[in-house]
C-alpha atoms as a PDB file:
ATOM      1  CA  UNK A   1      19.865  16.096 124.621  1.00  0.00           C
ATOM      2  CA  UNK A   2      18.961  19.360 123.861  1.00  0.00           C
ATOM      3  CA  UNK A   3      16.242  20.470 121.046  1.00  0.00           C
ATOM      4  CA  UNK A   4      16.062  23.009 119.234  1.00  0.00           C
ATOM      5  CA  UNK A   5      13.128  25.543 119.817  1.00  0.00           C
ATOM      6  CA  UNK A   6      11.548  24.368 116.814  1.00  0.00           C
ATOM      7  CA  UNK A   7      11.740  20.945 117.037  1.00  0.00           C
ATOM      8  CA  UNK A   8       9.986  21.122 120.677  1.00  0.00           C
ATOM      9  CA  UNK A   9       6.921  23.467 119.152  1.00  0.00           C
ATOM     10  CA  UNK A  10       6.707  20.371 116.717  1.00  0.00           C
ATOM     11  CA  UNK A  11       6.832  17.775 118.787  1.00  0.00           C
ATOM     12  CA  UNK A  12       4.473  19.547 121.571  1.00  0.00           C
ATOM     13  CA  UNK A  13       1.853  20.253 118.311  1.00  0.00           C
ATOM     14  CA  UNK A  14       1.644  16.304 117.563  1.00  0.00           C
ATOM     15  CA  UNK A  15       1.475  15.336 121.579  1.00  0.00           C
ATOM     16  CA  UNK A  16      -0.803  18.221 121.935  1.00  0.00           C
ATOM     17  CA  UNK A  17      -3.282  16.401 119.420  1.00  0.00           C
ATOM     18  CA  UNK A  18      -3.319  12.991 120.353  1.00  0.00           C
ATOM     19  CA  UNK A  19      -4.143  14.201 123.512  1.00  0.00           C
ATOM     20  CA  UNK A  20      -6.923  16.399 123.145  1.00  0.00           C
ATOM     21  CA  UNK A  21      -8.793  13.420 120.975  1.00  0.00           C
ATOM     22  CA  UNK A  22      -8.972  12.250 124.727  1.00  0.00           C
ATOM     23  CA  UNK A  23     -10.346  15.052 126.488  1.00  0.00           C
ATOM     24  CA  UNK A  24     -13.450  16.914 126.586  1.00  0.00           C
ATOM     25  CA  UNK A  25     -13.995  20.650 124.946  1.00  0.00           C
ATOM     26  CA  UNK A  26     -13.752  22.500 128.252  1.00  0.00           C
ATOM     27  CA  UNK A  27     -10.091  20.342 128.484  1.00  0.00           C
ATOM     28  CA  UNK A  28      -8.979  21.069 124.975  1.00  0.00           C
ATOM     29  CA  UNK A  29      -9.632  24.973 125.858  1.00  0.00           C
ATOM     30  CA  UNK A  30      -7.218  24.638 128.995  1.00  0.00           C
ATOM     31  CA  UNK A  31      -4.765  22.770 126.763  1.00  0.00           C
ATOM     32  CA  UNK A  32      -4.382  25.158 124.067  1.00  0.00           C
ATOM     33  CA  UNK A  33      -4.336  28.176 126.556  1.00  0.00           C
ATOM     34  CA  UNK A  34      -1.248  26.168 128.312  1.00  0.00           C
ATOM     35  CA  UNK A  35       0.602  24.777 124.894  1.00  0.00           C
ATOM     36  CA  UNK A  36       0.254  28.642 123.707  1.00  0.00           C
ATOM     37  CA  UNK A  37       1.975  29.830 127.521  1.00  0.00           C
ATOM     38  CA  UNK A  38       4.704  27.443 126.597  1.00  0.00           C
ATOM     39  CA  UNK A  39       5.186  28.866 123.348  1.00  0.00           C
ATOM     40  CA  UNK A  40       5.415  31.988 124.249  1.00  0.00           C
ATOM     41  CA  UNK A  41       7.814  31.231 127.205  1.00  0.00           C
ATOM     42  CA  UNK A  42      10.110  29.328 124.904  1.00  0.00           C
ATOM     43  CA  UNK A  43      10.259  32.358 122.438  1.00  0.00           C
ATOM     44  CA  UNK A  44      10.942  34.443 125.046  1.00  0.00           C
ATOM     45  CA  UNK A  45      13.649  32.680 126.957  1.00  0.00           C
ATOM     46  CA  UNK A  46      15.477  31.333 123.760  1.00  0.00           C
ATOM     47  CA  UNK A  47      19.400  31.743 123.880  1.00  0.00           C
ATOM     48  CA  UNK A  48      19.785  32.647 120.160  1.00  0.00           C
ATOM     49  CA  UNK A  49      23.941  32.133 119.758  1.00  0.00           C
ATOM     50  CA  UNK A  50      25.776  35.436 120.267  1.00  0.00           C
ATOM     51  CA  UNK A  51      27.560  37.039 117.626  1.00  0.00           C
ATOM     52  CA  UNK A  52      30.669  38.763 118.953  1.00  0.00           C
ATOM     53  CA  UNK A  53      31.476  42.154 118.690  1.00  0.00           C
ATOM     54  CA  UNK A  54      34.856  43.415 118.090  1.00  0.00           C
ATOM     55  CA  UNK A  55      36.039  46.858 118.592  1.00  0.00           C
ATOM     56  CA  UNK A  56      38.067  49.125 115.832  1.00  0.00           C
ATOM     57  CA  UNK A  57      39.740  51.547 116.123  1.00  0.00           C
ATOM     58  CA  UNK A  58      40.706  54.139 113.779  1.00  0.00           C
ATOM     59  CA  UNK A  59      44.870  54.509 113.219  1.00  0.00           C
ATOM     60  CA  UNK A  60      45.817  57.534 111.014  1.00  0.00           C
ATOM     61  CA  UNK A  61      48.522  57.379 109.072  1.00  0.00           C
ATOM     62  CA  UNK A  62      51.681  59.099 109.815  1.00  0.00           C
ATOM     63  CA  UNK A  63      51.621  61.518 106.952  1.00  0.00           C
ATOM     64  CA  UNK A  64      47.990  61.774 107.265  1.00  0.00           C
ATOM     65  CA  UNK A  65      48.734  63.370 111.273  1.00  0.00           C
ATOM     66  CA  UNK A  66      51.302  65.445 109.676  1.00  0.00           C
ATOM     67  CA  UNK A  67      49.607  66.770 107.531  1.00  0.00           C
ATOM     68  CA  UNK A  68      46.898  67.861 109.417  1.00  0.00           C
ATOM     69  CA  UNK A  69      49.242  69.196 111.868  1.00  0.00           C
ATOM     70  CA  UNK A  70      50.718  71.624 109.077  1.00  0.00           C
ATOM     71  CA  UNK A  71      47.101  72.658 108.111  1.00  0.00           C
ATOM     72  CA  UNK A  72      46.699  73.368 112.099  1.00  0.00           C
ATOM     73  CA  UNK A  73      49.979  75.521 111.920  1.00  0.00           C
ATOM     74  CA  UNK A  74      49.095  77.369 109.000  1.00  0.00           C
ATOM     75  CA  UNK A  75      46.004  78.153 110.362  1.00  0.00           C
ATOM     76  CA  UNK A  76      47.266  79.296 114.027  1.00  0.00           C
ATOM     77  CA  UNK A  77      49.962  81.706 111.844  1.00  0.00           C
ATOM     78  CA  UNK A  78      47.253  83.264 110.236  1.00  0.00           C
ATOM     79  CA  UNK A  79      45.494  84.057 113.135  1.00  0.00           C
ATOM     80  CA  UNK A  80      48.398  85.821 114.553  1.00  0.00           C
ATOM     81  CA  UNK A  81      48.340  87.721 111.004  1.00  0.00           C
ATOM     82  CA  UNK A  82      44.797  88.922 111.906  1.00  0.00           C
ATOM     83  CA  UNK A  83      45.833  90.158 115.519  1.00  0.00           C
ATOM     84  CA  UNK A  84      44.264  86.752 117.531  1.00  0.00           C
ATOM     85  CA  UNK A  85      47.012  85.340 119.476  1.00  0.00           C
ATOM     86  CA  UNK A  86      45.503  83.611 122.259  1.00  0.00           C
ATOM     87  CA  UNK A  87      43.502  81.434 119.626  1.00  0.00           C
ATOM     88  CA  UNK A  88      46.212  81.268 117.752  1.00  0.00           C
ATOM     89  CA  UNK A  89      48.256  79.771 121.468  1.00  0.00           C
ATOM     90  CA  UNK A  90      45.042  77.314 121.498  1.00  0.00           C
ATOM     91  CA  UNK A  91      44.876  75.733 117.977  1.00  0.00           C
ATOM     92  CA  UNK A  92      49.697  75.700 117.538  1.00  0.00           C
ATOM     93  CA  UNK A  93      49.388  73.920 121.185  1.00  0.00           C
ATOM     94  CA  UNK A  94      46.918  71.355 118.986  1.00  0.00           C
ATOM     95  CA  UNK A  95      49.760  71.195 116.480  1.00  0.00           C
ATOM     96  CA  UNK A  96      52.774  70.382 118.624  1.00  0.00           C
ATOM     97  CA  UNK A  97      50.815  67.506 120.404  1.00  0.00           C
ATOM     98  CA  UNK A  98      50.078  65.917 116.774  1.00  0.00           C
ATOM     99  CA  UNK A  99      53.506  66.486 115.799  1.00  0.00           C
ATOM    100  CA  UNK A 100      55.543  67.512 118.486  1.00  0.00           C
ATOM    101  CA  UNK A 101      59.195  67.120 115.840  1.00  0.00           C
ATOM    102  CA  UNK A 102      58.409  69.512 113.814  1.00  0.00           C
ATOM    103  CA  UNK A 103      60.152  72.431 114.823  1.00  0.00           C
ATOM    104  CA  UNK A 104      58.355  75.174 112.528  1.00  0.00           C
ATOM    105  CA  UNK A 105      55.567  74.194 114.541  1.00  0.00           C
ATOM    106  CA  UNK A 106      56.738  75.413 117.553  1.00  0.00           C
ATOM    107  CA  UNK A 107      58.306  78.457 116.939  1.00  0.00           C
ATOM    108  CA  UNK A 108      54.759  79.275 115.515  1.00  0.00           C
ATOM    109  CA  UNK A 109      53.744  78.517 119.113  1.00  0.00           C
ATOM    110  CA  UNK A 110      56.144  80.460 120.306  1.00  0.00           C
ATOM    111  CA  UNK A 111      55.402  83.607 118.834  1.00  0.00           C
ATOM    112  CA  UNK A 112      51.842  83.049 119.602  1.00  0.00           C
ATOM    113  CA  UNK A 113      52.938  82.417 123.412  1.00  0.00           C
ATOM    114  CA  UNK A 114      55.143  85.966 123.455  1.00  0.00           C
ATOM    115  CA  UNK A 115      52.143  87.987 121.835  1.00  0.00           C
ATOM    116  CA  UNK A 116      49.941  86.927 124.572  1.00  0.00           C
ATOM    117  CA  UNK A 117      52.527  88.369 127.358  1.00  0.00           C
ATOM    118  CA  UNK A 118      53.630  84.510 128.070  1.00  0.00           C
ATOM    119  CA  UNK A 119      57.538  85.020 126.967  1.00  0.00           C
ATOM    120  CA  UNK A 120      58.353  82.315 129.526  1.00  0.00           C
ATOM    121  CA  UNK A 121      56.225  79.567 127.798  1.00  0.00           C
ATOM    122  CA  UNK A 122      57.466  81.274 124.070  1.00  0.00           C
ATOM    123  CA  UNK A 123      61.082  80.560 125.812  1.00  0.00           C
ATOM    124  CA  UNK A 124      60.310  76.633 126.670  1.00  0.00           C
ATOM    125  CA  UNK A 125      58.476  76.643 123.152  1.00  0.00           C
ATOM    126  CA  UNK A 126      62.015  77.849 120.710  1.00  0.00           C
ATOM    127  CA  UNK A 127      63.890  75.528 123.399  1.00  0.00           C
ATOM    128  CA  UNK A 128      62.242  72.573 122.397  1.00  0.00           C
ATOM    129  CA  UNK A 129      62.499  74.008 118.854  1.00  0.00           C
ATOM    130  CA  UNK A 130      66.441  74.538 118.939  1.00  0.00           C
ATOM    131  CA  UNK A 131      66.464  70.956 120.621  1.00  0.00           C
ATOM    132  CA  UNK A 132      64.878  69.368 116.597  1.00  0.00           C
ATOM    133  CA  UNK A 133      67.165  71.620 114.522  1.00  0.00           C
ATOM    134  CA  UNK A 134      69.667  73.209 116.631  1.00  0.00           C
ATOM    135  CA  UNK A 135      71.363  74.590 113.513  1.00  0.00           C
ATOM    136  CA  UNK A 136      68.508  76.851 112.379  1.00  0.00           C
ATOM    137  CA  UNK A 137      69.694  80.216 112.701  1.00  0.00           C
ATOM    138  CA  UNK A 138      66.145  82.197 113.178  1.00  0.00           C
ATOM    139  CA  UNK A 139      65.316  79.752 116.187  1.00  0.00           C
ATOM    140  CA  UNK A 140      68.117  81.397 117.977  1.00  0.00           C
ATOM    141  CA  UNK A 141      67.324  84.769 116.857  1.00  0.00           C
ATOM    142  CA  UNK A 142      63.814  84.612 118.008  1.00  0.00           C
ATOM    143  CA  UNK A 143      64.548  83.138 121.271  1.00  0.00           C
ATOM    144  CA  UNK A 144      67.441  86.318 121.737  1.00  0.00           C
ATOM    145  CA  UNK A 145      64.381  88.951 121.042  1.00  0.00           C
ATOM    146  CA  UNK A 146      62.350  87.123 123.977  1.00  0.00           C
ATOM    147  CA  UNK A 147      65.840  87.895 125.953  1.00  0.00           C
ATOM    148  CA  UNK A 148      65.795  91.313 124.943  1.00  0.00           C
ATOM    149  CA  UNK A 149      62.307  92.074 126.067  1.00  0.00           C
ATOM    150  CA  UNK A 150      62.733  90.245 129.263  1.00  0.00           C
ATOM    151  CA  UNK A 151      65.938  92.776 129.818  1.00  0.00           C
ATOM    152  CA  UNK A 152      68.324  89.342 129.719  1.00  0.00           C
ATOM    153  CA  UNK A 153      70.762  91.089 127.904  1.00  0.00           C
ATOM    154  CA  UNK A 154      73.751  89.149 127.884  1.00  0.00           C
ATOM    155  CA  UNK A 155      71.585  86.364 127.570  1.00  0.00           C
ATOM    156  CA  UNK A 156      70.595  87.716 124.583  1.00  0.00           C
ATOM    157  CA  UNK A 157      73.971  88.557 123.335  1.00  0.00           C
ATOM    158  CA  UNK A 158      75.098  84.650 123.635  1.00  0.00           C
ATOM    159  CA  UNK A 159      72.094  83.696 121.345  1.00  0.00           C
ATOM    160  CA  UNK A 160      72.343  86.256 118.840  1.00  0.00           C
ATOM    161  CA  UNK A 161      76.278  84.890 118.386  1.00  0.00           C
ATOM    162  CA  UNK A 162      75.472  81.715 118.393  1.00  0.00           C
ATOM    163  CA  UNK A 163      72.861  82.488 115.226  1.00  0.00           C
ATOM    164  CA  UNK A 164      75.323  84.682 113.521  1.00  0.00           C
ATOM    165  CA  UNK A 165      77.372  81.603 113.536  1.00  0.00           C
ATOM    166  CA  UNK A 166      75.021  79.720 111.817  1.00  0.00           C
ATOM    167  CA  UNK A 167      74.245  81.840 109.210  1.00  0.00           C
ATOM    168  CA  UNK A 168      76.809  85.163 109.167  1.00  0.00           C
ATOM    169  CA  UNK A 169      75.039  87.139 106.357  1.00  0.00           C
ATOM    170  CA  UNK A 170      71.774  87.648 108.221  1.00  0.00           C
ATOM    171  CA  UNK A 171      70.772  91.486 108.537  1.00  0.00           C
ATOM    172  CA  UNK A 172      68.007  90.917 111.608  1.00  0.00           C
ATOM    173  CA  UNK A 173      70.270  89.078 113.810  1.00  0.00           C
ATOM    174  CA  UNK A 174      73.440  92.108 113.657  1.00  0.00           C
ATOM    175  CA  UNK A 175      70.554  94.856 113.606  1.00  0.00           C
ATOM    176  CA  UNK A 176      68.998  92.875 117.395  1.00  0.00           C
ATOM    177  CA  UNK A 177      73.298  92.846 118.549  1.00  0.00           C
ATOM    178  CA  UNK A 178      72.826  96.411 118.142  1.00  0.00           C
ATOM    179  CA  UNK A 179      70.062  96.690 120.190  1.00  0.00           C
ATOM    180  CA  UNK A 180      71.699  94.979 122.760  1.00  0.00           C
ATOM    181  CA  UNK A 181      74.648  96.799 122.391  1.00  0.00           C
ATOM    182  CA  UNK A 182      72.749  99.708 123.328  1.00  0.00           C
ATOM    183  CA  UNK A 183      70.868  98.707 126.500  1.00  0.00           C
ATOM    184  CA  UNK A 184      74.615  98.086 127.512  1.00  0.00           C
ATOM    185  CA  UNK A 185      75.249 101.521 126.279  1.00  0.00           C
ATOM    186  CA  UNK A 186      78.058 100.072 124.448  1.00  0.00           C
ATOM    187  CA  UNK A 187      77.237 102.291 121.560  1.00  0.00           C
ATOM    188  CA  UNK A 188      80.868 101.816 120.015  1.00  0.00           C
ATOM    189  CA  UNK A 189      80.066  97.851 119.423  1.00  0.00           C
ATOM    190  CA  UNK A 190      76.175  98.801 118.340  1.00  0.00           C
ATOM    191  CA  UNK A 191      77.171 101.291 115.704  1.00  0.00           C
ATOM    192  CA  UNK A 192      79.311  98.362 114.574  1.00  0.00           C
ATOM    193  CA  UNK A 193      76.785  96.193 114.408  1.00  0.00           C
ATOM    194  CA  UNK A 194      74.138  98.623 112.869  1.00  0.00           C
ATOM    195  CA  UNK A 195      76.685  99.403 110.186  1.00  0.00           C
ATOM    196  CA  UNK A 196      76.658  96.124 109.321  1.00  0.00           C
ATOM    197  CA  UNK A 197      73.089  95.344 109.095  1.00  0.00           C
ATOM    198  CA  UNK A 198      72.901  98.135 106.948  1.00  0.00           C
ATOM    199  CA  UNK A 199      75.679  96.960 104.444  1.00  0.00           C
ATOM    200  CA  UNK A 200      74.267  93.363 104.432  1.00  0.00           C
ATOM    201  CA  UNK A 201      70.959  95.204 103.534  1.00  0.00           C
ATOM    202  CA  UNK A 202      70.538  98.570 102.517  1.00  0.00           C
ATOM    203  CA  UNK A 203      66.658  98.987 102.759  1.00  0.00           C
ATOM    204  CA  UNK A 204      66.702  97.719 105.969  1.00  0.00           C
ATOM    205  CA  UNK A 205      65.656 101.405 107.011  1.00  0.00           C
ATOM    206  CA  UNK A 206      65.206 100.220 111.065  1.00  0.00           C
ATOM    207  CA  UNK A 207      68.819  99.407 111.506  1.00  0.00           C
ATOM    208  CA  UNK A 208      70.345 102.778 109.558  1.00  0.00           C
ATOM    209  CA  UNK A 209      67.031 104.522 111.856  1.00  0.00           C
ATOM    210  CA  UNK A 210      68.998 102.537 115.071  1.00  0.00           C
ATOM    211  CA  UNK A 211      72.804 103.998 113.653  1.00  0.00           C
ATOM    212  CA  UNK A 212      71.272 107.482 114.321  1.00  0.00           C
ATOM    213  CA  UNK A 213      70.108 106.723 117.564  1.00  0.00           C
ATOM    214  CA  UNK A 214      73.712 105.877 118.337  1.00  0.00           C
ATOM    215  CA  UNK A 215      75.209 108.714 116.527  1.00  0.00           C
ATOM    216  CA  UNK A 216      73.401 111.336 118.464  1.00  0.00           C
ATOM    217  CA  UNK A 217      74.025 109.303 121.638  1.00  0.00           C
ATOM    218  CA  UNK A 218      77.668 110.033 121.412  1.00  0.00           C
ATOM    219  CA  UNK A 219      77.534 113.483 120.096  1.00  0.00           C
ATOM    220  CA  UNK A 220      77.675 112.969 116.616  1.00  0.00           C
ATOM    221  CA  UNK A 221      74.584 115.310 115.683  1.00  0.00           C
ATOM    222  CA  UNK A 222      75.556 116.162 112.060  1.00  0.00           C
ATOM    223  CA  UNK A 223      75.984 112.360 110.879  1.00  0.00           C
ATOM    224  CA  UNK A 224      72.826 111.721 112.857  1.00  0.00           C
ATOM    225  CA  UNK A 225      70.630 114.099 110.659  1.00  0.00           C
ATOM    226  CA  UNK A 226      72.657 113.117 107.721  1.00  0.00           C
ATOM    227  CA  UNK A 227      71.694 109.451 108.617  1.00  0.00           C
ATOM    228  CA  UNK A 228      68.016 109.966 109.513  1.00  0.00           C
ATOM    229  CA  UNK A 229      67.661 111.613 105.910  1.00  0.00           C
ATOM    230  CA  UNK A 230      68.622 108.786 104.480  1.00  0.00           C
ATOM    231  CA  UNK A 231      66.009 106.834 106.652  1.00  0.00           C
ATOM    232  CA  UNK A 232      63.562 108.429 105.219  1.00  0.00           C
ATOM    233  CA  UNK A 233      64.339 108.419 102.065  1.00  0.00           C
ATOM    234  CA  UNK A 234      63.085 104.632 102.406  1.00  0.00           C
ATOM    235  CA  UNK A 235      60.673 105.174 104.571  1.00  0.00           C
ATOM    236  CA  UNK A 236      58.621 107.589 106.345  1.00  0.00           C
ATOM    237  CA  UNK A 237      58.313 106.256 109.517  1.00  0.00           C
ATOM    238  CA  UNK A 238      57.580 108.635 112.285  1.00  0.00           C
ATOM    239  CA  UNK A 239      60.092 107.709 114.447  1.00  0.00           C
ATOM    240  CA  UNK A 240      63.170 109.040 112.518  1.00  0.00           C
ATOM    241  CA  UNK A 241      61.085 111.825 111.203  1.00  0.00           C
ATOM    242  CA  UNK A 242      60.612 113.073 115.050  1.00  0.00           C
ATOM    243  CA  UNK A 243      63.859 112.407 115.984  1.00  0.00           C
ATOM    244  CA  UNK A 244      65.624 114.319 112.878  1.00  0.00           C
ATOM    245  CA  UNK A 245      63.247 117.213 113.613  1.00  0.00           C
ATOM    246  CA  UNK A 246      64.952 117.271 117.141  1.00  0.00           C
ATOM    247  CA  UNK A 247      68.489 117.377 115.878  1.00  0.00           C
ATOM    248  CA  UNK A 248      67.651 120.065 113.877  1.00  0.00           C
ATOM    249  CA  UNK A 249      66.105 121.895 116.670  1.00  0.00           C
ATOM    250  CA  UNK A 250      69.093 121.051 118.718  1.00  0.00           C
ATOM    251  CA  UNK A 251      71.565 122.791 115.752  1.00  0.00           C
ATOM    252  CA  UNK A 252      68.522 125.618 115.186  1.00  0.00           C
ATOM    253  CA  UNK A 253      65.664 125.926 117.586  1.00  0.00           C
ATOM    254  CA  UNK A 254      64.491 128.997 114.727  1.00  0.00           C
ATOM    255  CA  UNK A 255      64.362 126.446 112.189  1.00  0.00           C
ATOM    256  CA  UNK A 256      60.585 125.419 110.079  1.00  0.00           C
ATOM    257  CA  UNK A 257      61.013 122.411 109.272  1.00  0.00           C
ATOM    258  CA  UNK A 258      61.891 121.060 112.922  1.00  0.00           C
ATOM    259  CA  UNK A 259      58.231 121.966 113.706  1.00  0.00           C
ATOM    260  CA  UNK A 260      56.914 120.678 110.114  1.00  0.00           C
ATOM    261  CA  UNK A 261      58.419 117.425 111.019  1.00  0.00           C
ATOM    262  CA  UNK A 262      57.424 116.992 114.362  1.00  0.00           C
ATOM    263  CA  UNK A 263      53.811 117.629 113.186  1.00  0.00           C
ATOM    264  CA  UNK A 264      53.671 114.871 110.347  1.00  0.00           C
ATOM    265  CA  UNK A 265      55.503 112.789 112.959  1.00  0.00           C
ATOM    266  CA  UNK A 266      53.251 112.897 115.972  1.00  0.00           C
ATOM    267  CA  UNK A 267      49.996 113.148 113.368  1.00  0.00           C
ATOM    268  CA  UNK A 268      51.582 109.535 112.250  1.00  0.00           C
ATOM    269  CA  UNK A 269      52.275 107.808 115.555  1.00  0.00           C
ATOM    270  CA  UNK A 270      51.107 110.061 118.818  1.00  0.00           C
ATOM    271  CA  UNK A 271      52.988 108.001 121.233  1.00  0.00           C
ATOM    272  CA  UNK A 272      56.257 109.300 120.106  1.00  0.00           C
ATOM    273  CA  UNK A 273      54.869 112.508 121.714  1.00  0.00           C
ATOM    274  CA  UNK A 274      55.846 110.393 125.414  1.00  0.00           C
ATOM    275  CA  UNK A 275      59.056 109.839 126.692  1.00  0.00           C
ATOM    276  CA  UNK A 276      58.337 106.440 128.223  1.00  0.00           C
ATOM    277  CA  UNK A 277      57.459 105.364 124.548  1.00  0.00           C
ATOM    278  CA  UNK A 278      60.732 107.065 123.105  1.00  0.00           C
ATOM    279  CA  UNK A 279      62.902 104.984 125.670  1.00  0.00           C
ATOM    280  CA  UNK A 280      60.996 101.631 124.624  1.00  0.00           C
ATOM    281  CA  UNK A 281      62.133 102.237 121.158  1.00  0.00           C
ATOM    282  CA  UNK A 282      66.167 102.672 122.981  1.00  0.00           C
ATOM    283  CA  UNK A 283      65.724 106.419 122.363  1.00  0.00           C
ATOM    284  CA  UNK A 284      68.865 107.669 124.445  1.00  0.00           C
ATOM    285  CA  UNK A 285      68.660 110.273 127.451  1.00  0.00           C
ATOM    286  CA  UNK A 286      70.377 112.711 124.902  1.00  0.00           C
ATOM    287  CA  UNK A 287      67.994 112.274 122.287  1.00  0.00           C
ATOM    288  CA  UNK A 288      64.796 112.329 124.677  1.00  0.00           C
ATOM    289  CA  UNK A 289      65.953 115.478 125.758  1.00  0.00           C
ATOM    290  CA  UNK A 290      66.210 117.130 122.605  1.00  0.00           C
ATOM    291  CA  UNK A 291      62.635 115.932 121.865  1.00  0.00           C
ATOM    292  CA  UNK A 292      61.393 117.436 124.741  1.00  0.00           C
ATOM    293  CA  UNK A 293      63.234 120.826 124.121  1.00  0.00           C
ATOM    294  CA  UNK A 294      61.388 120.952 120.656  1.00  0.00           C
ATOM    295  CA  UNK A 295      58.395 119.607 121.594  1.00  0.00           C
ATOM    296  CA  UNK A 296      58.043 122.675 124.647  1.00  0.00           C
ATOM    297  CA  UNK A 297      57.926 125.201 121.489  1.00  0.00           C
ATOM    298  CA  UNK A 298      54.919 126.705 122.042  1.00  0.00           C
ATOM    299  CA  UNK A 299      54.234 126.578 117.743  1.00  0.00           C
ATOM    300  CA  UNK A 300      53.500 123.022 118.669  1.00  0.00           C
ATOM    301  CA  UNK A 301      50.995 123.310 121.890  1.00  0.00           C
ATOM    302  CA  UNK A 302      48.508 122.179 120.252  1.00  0.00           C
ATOM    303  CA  UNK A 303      49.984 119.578 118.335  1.00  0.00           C
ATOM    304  CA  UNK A 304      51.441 118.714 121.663  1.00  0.00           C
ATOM    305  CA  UNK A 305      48.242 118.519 123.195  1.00  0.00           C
ATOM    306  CA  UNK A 306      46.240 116.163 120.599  1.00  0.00           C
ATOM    307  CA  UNK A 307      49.071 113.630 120.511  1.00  0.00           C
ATOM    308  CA  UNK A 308      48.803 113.036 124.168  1.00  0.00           C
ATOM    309  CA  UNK A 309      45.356 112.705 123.948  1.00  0.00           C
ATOM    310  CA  UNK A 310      45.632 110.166 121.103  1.00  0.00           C
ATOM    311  CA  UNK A 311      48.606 108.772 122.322  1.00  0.00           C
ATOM    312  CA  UNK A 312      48.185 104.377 123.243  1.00  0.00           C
ATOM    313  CA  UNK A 313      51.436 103.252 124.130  1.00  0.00           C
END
């Protein structure tokens, strides 16, 4: 039978007396010194009964990983609002893997993958998008731009149908068919589709800037100024104030305000001053030549000059 460890310290105490009334002092020191060994020993070398541990672990709730997902997403766009893509890439990828059906969430990645030069991964990321909501127009939009900039033109063209499909009133996706239009030099079908985007919006100043492009690409000079007035009657963008100062350099290389534009238009953006930045924005050869003919005036050498100095493209 087994005793408890304080029942045996009890029962060693009484034996431990009756004994020593038997012994002499010298044994009664020896005793103690051993009953006080075994005391110790049994304190020691006590099993006290185990109490078991069991493990928890923390669940979330759904809504509760949801919504920090959103919070993650929100943050990651705002970082791309402040110019930080790559930790923007870092915290949407953080996102996705909380909530990877959410498909806002990765077209967020997405455009955090193409501003980092990664328009492959951007492609996978809309793709896995479209995939959630295949009828959200923008997802196929934003996936066509990626086609654009990787030159996939008729890629690009397929997508941007396919969105207009969806949702037939939307300005962006005609004014992007334009743009593809014109890298297939199909200018006919891109000043249709410029037209358009400019009907369905009239402030959208960047596809009536894109009609003049076309215009002067097939010889239509007069409705080209006519049209890059109009530009800039919304806006003052550089780009159509160069390129109207060119077409009225091309109809009157005496004329002032050619040269007054071009100044305010190179002082604005100096990489219009370079013909590899002029073709980027689907400048035609027409129109790139005209630029150069103004821009060799020698009332704007030093104008000239600065901008390529400034000039970043």
């Amino acid at each position: 039978m087994h005793l408890p460890p304080k029942t045996m310290c009890l029962l060693i105490s009484k034996q431990s007396d009756k004994f020593m009334k038997q012994t002499t002092k010298d044994h009664k020191k020896k005793l103690w010194m051993l009953v006080l060994t075994f005391l110790t020993l049994t304190n020691i070398f006590t099993i006290k009964p185990a109490k078991s541990f069991i493990p928890y672990i923390y669940e979330p709730k759904e809504e509760t990983i949801k919504n920090t997902s959103l919070s993650i997403g929100r943050t990651a766009a705002q970082l791309l609002q402040l110019g930080q893509p790559k930790e923007a890439v870092r915290l949407a990828e953080l996102a996705v893997r909380l909530d990877p059906k959410d498909e806002m969430l990765w077209s967020i990645l997405a455009e955090a993958q193409l501003r980092s030069d990664q328009p492959e991964k951007a492609k996978r990321s809309l793709k896995k998008a479209k995939k959630i909501n295949p009828k959200k127009a923008n997802l196929w939009f934003a996936e066509a731009t990626i086609a654009l900039q990787t030159k996939e033109v008729e890629e690009a063209i397929s997508l941007l149908k396919q969105g207009l499909k969806l949702e037939p009133k939307n300005a962006g996706g005609y004014f992007h068919l334009g743009n593809a239009r014109i890298m297939q030099t199909n200018f006919k079908l891109a000043l249709k589709a410029f037209e358009k985007a400019s009907k369905l919006k009239p402030s959208f100043w960047e596809a009536l800037n894109n009609k003049g492009l076309v215009l002067f690409e097939i010889d239509q000079t007069q409705l080209a100024i006519e049209t890059w007035r109009k530009v800039l009657k919304i806006n003052l963008n550089a780009e159509p104030m160069l390129a109207l100062a060119a077409a009225i350099n091309k109809n009157n290389s005496q004329s002032e305000e050619s040269i007054e534009l071009a100044e305010k238009a190179l002082a604005q953006n100096p990489n219009y001053v370079l013909s590899s930045f002029q073709a980027k924005q689907l400048w035609g050869t027409k129109l790139q030549a005209a630029t150069s003919a103004l821009l060799s005036n020698p009332a704007l050498n030093s104008v000239v000059e600065r901008a390529k100095a400034n000039s970043n493209p």
